[in-house]
PDB file of N, CA and C in Angstrom:
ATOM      1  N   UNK A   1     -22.177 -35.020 -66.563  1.00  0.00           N
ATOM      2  CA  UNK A   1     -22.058 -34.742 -65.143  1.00  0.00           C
ATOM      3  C   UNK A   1     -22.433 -33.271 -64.905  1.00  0.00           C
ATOM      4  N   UNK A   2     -23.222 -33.353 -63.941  1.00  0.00           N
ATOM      5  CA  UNK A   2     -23.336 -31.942 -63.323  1.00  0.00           C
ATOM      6  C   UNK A   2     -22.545 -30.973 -63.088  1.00  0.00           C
ATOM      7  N   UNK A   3     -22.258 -29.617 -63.354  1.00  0.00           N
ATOM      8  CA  UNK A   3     -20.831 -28.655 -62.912  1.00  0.00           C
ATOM      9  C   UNK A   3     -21.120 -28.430 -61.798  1.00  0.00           C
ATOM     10  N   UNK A   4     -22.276 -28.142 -61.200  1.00  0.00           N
ATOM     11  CA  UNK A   4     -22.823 -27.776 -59.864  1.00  0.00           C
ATOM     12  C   UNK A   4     -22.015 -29.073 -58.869  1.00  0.00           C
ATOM     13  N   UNK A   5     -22.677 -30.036 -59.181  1.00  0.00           N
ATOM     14  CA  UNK A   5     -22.456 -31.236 -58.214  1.00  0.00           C
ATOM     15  C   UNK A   5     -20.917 -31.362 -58.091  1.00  0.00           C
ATOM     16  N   UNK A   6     -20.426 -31.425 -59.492  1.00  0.00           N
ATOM     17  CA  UNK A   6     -18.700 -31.825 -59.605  1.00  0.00           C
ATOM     18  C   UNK A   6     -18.106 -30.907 -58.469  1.00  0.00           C
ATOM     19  N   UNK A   7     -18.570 -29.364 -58.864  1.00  0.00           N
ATOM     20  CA  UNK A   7     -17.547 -28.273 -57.925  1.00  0.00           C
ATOM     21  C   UNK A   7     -18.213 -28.577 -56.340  1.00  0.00           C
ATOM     22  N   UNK A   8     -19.595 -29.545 -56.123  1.00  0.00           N
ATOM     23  CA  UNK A   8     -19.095 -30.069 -54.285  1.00  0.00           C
ATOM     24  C   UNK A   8     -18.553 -30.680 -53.960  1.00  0.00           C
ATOM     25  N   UNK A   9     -18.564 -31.778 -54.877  1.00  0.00           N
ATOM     26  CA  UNK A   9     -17.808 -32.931 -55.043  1.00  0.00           C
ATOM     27  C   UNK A   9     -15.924 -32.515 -54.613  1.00  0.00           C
ATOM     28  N   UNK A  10     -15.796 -31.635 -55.656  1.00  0.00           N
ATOM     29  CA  UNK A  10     -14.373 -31.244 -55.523  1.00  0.00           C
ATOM     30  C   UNK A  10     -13.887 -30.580 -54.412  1.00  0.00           C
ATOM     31  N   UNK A  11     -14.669 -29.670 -53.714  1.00  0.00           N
ATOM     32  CA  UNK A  11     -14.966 -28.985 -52.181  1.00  0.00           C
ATOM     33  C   UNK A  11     -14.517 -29.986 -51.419  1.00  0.00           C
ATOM     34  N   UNK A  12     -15.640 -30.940 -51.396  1.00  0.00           N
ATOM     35  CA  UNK A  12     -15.798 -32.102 -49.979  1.00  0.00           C
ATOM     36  C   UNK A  12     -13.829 -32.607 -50.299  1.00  0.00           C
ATOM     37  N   UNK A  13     -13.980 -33.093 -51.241  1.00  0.00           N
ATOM     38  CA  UNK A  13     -12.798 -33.972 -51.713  1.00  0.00           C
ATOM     39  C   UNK A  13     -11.543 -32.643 -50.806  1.00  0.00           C
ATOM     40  N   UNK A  14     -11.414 -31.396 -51.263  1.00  0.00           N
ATOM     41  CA  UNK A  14     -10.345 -30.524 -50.615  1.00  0.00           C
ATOM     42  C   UNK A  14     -10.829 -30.492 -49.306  1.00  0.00           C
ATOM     43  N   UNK A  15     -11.731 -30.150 -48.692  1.00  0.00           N
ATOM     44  CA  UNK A  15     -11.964 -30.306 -47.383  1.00  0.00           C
ATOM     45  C   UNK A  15     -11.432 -31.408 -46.296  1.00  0.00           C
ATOM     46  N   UNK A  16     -11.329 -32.601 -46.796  1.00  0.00           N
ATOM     47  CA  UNK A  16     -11.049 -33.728 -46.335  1.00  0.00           C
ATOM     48  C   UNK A  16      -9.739 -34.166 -46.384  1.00  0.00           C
ATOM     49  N   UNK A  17      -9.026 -33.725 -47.502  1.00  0.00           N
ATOM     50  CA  UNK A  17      -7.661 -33.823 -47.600  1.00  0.00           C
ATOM     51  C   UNK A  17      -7.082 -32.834 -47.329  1.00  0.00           C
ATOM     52  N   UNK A  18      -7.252 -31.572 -46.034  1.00  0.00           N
ATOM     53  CA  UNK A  18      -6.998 -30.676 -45.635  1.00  0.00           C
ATOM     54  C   UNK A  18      -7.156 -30.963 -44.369  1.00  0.00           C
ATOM     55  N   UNK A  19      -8.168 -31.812 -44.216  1.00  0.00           N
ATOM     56  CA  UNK A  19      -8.692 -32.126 -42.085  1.00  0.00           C
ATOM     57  C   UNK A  19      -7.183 -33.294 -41.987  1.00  0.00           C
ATOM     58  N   UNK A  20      -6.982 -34.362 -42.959  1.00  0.00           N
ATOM     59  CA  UNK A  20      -6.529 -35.122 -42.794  1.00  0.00           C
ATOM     60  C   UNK A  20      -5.069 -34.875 -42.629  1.00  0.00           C
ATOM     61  N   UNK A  21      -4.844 -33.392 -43.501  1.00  0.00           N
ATOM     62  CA  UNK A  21      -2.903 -33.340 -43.225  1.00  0.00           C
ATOM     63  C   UNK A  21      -3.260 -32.178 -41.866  1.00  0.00           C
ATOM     64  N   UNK A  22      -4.475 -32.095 -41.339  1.00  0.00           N
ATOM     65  CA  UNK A  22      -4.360 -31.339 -39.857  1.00  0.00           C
ATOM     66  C   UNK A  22      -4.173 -32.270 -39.199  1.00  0.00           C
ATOM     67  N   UNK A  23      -4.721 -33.327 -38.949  1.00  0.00           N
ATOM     68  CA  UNK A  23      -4.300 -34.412 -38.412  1.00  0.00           C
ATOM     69  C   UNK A  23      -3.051 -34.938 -37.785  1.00  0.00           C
ATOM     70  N   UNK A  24      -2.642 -35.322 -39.245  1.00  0.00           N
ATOM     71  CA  UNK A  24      -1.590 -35.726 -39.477  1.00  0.00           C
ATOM     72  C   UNK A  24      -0.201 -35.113 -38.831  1.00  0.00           C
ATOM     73  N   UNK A  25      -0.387 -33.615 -39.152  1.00  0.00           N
ATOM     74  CA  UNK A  25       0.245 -32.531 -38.677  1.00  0.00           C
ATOM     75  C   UNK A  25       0.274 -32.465 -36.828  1.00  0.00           C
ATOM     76  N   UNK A  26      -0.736 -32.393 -36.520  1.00  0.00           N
ATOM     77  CA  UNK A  26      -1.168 -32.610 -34.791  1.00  0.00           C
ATOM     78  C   UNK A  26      -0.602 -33.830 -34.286  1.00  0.00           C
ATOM     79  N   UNK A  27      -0.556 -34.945 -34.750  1.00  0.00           N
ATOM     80  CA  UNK A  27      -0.028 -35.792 -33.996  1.00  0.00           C
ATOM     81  C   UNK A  27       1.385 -35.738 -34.647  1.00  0.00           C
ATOM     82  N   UNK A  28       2.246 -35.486 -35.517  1.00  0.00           N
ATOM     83  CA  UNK A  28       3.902 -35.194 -35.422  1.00  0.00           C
ATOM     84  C   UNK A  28       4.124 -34.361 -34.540  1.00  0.00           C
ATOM     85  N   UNK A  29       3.263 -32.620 -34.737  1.00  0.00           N
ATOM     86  CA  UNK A  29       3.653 -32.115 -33.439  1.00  0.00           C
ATOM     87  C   UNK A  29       3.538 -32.449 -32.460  1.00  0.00           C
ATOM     88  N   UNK A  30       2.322 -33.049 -31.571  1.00  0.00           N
ATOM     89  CA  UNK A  30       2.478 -33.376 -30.588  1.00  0.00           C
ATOM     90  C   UNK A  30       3.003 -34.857 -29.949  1.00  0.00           C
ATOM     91  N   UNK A  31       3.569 -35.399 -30.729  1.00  0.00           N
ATOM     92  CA  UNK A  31       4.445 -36.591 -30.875  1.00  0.00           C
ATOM     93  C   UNK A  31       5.885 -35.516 -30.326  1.00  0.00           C
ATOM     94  N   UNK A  32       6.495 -34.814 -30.899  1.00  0.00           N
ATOM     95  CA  UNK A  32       7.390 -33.648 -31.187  1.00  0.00           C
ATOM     96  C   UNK A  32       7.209 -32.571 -29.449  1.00  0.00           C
ATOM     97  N   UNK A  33       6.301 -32.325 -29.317  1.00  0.00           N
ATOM     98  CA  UNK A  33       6.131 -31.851 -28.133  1.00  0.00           C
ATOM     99  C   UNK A  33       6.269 -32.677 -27.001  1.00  0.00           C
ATOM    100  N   UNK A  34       5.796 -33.857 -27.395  1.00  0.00           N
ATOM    101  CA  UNK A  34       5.781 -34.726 -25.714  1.00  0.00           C
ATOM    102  C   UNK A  34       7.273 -34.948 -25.724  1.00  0.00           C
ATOM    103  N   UNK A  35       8.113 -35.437 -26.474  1.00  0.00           N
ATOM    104  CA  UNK A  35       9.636 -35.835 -26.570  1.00  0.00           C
ATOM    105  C   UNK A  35      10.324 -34.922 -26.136  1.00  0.00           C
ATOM    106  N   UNK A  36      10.056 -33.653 -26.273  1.00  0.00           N
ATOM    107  CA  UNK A  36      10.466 -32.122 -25.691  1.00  0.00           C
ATOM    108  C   UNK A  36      10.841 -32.525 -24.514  1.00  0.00           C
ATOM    109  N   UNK A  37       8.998 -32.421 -23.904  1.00  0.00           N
ATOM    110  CA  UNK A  37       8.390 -32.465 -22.215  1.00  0.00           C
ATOM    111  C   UNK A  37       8.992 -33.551 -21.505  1.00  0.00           C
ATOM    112  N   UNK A  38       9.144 -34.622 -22.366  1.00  0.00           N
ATOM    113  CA  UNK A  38       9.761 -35.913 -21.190  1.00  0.00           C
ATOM    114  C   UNK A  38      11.491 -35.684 -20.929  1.00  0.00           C
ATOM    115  N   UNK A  39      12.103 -35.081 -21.873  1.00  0.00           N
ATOM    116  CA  UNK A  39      13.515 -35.027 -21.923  1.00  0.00           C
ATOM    117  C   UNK A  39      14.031 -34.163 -20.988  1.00  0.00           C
ATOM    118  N   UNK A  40      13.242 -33.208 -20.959  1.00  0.00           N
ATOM    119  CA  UNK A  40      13.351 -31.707 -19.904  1.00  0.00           C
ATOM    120  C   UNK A  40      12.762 -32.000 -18.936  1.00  0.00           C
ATOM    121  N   UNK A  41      12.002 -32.385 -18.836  1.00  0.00           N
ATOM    122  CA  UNK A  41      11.376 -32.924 -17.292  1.00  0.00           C
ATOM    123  C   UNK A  41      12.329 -34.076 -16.603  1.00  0.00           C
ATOM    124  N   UNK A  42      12.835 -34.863 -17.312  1.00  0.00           N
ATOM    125  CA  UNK A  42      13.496 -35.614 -17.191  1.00  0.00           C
ATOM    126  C   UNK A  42      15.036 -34.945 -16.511  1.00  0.00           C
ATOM    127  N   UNK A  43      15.304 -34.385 -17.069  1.00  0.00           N
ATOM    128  CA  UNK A  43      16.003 -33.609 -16.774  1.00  0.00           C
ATOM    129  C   UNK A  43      16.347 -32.514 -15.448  1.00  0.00           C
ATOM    130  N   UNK A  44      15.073 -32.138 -15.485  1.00  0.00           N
ATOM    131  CA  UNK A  44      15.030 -31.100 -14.558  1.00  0.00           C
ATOM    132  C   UNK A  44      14.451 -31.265 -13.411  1.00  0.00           C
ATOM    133  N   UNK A  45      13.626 -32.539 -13.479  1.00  0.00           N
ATOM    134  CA  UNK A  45      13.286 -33.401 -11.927  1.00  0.00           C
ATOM    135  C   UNK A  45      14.581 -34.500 -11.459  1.00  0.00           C
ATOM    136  N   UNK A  46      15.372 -34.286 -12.112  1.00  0.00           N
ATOM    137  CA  UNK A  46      16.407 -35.656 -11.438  1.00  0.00           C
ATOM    138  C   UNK A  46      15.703 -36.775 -11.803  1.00  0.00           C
ATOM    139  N   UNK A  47      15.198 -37.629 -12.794  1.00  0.00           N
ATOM    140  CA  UNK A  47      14.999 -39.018 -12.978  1.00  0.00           C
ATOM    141  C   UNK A  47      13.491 -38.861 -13.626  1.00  0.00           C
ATOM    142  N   UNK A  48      12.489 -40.318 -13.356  1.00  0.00           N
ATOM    143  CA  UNK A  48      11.622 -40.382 -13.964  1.00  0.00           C
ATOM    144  C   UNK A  48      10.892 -40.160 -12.237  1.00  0.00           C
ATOM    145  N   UNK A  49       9.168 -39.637 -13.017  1.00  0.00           N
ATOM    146  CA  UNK A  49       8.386 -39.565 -11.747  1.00  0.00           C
ATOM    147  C   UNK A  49       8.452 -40.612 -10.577  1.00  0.00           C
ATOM    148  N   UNK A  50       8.086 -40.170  -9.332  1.00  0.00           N
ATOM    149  CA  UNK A  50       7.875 -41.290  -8.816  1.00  0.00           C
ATOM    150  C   UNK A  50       6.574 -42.073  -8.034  1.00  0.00           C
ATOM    151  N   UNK A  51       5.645 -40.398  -8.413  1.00  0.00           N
ATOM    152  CA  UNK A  51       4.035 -40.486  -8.273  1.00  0.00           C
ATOM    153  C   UNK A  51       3.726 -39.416  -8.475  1.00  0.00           C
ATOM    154  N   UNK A  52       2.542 -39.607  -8.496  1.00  0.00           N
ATOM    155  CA  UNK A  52       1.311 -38.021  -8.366  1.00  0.00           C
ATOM    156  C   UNK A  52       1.391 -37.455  -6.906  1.00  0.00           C
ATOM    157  N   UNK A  53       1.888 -35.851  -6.975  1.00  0.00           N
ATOM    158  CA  UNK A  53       1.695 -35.053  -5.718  1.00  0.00           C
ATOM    159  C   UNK A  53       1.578 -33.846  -5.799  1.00  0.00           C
ATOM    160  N   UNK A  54       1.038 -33.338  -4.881  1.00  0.00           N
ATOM    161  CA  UNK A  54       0.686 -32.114  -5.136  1.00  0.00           C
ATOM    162  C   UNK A  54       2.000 -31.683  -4.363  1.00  0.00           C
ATOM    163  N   UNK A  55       2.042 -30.114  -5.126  1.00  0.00           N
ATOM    164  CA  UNK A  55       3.660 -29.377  -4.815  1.00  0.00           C
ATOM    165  C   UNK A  55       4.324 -29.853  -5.549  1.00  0.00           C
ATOM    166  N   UNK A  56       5.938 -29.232  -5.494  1.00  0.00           N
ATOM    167  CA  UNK A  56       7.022 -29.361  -6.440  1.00  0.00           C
ATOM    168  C   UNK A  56       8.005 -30.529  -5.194  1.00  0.00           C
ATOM    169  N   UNK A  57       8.162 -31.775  -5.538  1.00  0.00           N
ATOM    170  CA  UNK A  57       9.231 -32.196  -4.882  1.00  0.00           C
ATOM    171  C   UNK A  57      10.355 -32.547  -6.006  1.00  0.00           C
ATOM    172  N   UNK A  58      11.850 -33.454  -5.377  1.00  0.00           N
ATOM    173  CA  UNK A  58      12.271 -33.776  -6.264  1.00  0.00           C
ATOM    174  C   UNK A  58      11.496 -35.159  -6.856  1.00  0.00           C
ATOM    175  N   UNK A  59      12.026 -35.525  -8.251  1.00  0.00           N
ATOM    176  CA  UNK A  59      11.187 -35.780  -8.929  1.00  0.00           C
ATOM    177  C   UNK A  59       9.845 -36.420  -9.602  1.00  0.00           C
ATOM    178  N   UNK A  60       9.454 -34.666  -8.884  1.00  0.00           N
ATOM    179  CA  UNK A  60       8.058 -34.178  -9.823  1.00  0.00           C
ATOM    180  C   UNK A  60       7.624 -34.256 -10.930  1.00  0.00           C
ATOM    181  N   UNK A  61       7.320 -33.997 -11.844  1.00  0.00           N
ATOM    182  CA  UNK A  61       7.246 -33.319 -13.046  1.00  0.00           C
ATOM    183  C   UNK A  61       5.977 -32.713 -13.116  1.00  0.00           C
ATOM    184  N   UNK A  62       6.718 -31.769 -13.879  1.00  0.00           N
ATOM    185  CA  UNK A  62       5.157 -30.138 -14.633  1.00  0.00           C
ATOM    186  C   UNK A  62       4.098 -31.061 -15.484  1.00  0.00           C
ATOM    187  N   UNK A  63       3.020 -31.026 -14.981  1.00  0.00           N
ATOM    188  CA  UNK A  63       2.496 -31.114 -16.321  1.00  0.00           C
ATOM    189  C   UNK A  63       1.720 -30.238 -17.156  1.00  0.00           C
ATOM    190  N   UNK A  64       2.502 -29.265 -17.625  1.00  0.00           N
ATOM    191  CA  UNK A  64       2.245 -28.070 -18.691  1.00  0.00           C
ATOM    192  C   UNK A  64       1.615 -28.806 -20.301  1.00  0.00           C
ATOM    193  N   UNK A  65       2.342 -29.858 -20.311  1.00  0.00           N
ATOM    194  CA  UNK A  65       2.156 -30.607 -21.297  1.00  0.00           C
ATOM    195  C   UNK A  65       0.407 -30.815 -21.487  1.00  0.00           C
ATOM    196  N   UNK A  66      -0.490 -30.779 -21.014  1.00  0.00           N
ATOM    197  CA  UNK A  66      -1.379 -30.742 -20.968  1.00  0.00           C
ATOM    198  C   UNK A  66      -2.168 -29.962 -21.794  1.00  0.00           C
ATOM    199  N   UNK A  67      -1.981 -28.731 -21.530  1.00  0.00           N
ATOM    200  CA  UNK A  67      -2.573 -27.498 -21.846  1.00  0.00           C
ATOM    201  C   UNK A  67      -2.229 -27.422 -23.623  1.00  0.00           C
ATOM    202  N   UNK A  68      -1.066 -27.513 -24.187  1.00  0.00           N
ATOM    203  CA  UNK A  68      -0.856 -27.200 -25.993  1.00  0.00           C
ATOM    204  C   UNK A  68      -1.473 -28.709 -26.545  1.00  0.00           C
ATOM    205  N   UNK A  69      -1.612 -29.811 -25.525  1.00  0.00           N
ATOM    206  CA  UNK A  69      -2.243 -30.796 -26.387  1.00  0.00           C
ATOM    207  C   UNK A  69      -3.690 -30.463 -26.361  1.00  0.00           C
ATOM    208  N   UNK A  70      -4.455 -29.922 -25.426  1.00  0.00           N
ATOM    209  CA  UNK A  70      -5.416 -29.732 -25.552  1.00  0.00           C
ATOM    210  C   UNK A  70      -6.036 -28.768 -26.596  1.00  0.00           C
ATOM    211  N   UNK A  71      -5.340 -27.664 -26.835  1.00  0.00           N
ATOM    212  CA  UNK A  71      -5.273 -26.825 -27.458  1.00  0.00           C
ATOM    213  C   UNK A  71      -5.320 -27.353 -29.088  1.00  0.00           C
ATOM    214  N   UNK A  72      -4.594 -28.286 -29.370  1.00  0.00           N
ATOM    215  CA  UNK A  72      -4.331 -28.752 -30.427  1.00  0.00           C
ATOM    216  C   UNK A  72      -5.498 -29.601 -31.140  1.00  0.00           C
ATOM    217  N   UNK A  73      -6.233 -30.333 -29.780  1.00  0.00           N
ATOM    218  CA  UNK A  73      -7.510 -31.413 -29.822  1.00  0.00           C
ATOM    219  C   UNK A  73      -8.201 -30.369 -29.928  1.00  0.00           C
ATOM    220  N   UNK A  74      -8.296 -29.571 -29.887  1.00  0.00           N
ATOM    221  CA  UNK A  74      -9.976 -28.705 -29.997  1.00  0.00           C
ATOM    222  C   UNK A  74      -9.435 -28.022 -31.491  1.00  0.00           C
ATOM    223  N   UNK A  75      -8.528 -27.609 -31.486  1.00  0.00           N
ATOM    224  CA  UNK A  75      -8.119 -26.984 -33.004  1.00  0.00           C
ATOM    225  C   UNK A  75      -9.018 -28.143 -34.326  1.00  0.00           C
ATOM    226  N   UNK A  76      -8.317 -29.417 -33.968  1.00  0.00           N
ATOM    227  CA  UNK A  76      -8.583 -30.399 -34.307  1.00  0.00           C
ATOM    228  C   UNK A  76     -10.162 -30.688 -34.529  1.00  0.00           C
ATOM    229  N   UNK A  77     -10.859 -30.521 -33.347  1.00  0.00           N
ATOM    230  CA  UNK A  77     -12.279 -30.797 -33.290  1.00  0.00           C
ATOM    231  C   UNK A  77     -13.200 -29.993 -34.061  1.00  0.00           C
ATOM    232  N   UNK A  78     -12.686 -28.347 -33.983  1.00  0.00           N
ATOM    233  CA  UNK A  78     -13.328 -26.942 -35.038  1.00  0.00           C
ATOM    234  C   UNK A  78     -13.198 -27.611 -36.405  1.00  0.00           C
ATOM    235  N   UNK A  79     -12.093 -27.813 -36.701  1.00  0.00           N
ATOM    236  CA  UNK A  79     -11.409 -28.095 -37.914  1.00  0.00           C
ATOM    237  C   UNK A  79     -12.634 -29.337 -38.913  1.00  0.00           C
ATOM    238  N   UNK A  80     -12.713 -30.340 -38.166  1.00  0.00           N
ATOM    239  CA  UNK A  80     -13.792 -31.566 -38.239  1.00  0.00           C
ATOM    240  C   UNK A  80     -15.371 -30.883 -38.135  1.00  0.00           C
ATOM    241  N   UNK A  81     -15.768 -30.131 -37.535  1.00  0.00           N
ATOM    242  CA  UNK A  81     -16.984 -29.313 -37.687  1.00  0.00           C
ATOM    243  C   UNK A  81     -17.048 -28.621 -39.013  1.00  0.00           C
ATOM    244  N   UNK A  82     -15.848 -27.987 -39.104  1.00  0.00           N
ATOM    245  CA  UNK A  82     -15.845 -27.038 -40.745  1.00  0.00           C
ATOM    246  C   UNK A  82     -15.826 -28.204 -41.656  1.00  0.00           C
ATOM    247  N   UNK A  83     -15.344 -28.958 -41.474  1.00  0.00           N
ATOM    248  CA  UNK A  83     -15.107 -30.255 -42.981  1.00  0.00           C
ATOM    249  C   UNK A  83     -15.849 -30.377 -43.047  1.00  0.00           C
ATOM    250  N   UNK A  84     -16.774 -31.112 -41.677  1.00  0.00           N
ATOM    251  CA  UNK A  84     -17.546 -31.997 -42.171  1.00  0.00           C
ATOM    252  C   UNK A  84     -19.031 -32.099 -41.834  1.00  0.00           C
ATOM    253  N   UNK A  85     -19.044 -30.942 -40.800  1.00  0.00           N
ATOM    254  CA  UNK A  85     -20.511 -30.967 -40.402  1.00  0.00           C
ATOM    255  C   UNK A  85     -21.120 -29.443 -40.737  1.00  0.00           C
ATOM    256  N   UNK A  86     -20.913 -28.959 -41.691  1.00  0.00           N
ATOM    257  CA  UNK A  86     -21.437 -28.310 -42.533  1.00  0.00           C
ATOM    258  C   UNK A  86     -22.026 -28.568 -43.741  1.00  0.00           C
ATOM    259  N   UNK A  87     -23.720 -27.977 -43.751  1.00  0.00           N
ATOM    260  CA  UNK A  87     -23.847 -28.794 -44.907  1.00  0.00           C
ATOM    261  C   UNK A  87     -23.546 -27.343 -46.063  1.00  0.00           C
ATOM    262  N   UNK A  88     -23.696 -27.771 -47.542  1.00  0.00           N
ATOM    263  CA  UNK A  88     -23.446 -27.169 -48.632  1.00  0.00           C
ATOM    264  C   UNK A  88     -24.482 -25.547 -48.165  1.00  0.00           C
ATOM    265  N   UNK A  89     -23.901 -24.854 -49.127  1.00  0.00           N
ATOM    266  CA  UNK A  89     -25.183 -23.719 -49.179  1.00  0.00           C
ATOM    267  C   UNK A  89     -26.602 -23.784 -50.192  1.00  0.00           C
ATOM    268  N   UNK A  90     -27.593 -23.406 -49.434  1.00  0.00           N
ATOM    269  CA  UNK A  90     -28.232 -23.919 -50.438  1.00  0.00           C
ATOM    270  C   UNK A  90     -28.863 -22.825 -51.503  1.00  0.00           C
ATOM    271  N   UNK A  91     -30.003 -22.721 -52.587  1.00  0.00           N
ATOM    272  CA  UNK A  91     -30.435 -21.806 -53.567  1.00  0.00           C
ATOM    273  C   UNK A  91     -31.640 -20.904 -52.604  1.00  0.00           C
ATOM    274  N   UNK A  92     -31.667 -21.518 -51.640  1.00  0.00           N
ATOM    275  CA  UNK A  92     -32.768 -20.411 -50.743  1.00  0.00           C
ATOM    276  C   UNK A  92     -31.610 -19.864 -49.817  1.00  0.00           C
ATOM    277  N   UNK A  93     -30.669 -19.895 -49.620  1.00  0.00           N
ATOM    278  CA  UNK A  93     -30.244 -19.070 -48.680  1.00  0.00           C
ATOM    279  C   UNK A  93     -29.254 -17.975 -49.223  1.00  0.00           C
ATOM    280  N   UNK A  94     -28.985 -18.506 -50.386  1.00  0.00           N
ATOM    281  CA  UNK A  94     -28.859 -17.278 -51.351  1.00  0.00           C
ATOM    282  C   UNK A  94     -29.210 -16.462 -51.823  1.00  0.00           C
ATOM    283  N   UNK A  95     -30.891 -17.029 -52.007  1.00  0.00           N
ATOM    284  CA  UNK A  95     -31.477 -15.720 -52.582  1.00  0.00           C
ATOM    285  C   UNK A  95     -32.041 -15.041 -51.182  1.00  0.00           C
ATOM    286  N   UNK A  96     -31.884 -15.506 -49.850  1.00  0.00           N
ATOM    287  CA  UNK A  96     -32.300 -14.755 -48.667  1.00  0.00           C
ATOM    288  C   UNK A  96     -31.073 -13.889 -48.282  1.00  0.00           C
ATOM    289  N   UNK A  97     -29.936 -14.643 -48.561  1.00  0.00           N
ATOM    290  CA  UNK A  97     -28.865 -13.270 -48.654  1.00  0.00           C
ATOM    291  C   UNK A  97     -29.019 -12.091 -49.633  1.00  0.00           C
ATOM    292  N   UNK A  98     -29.083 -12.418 -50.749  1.00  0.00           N
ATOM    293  CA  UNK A  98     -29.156 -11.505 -51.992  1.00  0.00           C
ATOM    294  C   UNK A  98     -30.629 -10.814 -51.662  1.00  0.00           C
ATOM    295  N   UNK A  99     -31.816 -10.808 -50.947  1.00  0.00           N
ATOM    296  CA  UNK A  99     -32.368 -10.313 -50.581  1.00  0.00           C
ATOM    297  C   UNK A  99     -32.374  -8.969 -49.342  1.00  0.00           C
ATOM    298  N   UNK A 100     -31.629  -9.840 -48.484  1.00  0.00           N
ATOM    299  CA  UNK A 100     -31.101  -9.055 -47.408  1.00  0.00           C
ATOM    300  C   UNK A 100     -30.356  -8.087 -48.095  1.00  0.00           C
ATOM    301  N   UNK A 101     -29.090  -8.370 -48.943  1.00  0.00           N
ATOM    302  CA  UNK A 101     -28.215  -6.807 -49.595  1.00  0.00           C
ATOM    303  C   UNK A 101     -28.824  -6.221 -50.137  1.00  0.00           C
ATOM    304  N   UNK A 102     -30.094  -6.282 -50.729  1.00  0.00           N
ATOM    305  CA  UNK A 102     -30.312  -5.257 -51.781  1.00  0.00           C
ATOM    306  C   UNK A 102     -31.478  -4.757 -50.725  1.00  0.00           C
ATOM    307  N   UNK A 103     -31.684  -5.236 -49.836  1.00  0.00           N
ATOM    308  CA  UNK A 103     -32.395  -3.770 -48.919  1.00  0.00           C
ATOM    309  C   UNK A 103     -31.642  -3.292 -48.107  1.00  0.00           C
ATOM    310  N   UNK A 104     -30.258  -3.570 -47.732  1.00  0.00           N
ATOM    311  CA  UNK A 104     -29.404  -2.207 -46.921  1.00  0.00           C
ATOM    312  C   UNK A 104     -29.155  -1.747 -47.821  1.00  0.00           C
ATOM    313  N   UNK A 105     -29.468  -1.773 -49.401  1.00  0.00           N
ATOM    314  CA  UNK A 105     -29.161  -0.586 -50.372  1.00  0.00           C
ATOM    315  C   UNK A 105     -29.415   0.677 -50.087  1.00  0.00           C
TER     316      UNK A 105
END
């Protein structure tokens, strides 16, 4: 077996089992966050909604909740770009780096 190939092999393999406990991780928290948001909202509007309106009546609810899930989905989405839609480096862009340093010498 190749050492070259094995150590991408072993990359991809950590890469993937790193996106997957982000994952994993994102939806407990935000499983964990919404249970927060409904309990306190719940709470703090007097009951469950009773529609969509604009303004604060009684019960309203915030939806702040919005904003850290989103936050979390794009974390999520970077995260899946670095795994997985990167390709390897290759032997020309190395030696175009290693070219580039040795003329800001």
């Amino acid at each position: 077996m190749n050492a070259e190939l094995r150590s991408v092999a072993v990359e991809r393999i950590r890469r993937r089992r790193n996106f997957r406990t982000h994952v994993l991780a994102h939806l407990v928290g935000s499983l964990f966050l919404i249970v927060v948001w409904a309990i306190t909202e719940y709470q703090n509007a007097g009951g469950w909604p009773t529609g969509l309106r604009t303004g604060r009546a009684n019960h309203d609810w915030d939806p702040w909740i919005v904003y850290p899930l989103l936050a979390g989905k794009l974390a999520v989405f970077v995260h899946a770009w670095v795994a997985f839609g990167r390709s390897p480096t290759t032997d020309e862009e190395i030696a175009r780096e290693i070219e580039r340093l040795e003329r800001q010498r």
